[in-house]
Protein backbone atom coordinates (compact mmCIF):
# COMPACT_ATOMS: atom_id res chain seq x y z
CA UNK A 1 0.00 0.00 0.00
CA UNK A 2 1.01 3.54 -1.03
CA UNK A 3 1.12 5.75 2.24
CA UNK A 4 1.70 8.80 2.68
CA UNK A 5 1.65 11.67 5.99
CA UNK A 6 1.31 15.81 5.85
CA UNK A 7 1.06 18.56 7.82
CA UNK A 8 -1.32 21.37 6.78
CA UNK A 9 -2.09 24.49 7.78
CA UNK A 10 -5.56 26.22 6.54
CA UNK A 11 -6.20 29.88 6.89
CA UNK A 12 -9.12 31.73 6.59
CA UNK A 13 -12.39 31.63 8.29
CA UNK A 14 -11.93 28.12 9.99
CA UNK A 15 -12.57 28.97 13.12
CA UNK A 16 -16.25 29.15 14.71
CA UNK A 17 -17.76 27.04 11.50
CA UNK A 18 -16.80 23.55 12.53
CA UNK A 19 -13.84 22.85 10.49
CA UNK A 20 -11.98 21.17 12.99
CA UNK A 21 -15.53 18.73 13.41
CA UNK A 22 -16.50 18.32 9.86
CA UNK A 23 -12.74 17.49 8.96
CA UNK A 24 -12.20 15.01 11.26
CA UNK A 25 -15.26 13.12 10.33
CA UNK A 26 -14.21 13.10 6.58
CA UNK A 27 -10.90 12.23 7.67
CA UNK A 28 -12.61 9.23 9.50
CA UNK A 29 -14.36 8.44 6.81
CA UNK A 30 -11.54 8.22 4.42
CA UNK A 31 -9.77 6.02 6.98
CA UNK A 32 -7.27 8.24 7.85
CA UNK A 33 -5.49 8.72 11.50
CA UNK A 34 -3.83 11.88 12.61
CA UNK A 35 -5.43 15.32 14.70
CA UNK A 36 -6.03 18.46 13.82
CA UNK A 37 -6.37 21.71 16.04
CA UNK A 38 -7.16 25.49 15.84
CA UNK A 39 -3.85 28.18 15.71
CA UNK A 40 -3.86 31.25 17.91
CA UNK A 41 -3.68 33.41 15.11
CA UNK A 42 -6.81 32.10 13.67
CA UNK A 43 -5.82 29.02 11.07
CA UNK A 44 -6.37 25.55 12.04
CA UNK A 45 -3.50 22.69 11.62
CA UNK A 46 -3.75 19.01 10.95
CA UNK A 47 -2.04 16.33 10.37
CA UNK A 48 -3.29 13.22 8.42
CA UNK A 49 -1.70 9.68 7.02
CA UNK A 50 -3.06 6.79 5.60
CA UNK A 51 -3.26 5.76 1.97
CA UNK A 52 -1.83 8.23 -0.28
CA UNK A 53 -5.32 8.56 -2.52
CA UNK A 54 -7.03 9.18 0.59
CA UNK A 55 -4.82 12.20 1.88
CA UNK A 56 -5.32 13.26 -1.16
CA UNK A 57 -9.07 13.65 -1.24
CA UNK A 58 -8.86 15.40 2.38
CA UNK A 59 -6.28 17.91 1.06
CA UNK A 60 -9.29 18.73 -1.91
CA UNK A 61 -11.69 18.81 1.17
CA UNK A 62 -8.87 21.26 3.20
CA UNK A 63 -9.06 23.98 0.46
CA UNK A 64 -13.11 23.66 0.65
CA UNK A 65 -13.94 23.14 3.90
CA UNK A 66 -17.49 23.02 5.32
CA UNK A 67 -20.55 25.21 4.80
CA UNK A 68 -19.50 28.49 6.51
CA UNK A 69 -15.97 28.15 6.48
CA UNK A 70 -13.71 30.59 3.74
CA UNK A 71 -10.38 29.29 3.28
CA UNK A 72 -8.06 31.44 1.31
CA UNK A 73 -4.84 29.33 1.32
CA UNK A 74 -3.11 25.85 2.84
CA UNK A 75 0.11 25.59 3.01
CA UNK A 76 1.27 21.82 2.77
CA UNK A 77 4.07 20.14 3.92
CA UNK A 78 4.78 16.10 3.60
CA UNK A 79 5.96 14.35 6.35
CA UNK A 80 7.55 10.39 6.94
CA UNK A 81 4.66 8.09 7.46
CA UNK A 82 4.80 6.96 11.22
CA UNK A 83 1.74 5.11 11.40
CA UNK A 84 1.88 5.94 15.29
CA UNK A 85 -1.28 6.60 14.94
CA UNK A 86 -4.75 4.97 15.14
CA UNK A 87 -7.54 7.68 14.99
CA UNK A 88 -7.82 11.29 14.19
CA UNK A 89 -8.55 13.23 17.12
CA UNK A 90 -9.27 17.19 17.44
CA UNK A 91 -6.47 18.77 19.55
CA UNK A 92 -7.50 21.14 22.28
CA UNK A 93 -3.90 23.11 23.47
């Protein structure tokens, strides 16, 4: 299996419109395991791995986001695949 791990961070209007909700139930969905959490300065991080064509649809979903949510850029970084872990969790710092 093709796997693959990244580390995104969305800005916009992602806070207060359940991004952090709605993207870890596609995430979950897609079978992917990772967190993601909301920035101080207003953008919201995650990290995701699993199968590479399944990152792949949640970065399309990243630049989208959920009804309410305006995102006007994600910056994308790949990372090793650790497969440490075995959900995808919301992050509260």
């Amino acid at each position: 299996m093709n796997n693959k791990a990244i580390l995104a961070i969305v800005r916009g209007r992602v806070q207060g419109v359940g991004f952090r909700y709605e993207a870890r139930n596609f995430a979950k969905s897609l079978g992917l395991c990772g967190w993601i959490s909301n920035l101080p300065d207003g953008g919201v991080e995650t990290y995701a791995e699993g199968p590479a064509s399944a990152v792949d649809r949640y970065l399309q979903w990243l630049h989208q986001g959920p009804p309410g949510a305006h995102v006007t850029s994600v910056d994308i970084t790949e990372k090793p695949f650790s497969g440490t872990y075995n959900t995808f969790t919301i992050e509260f710092y």
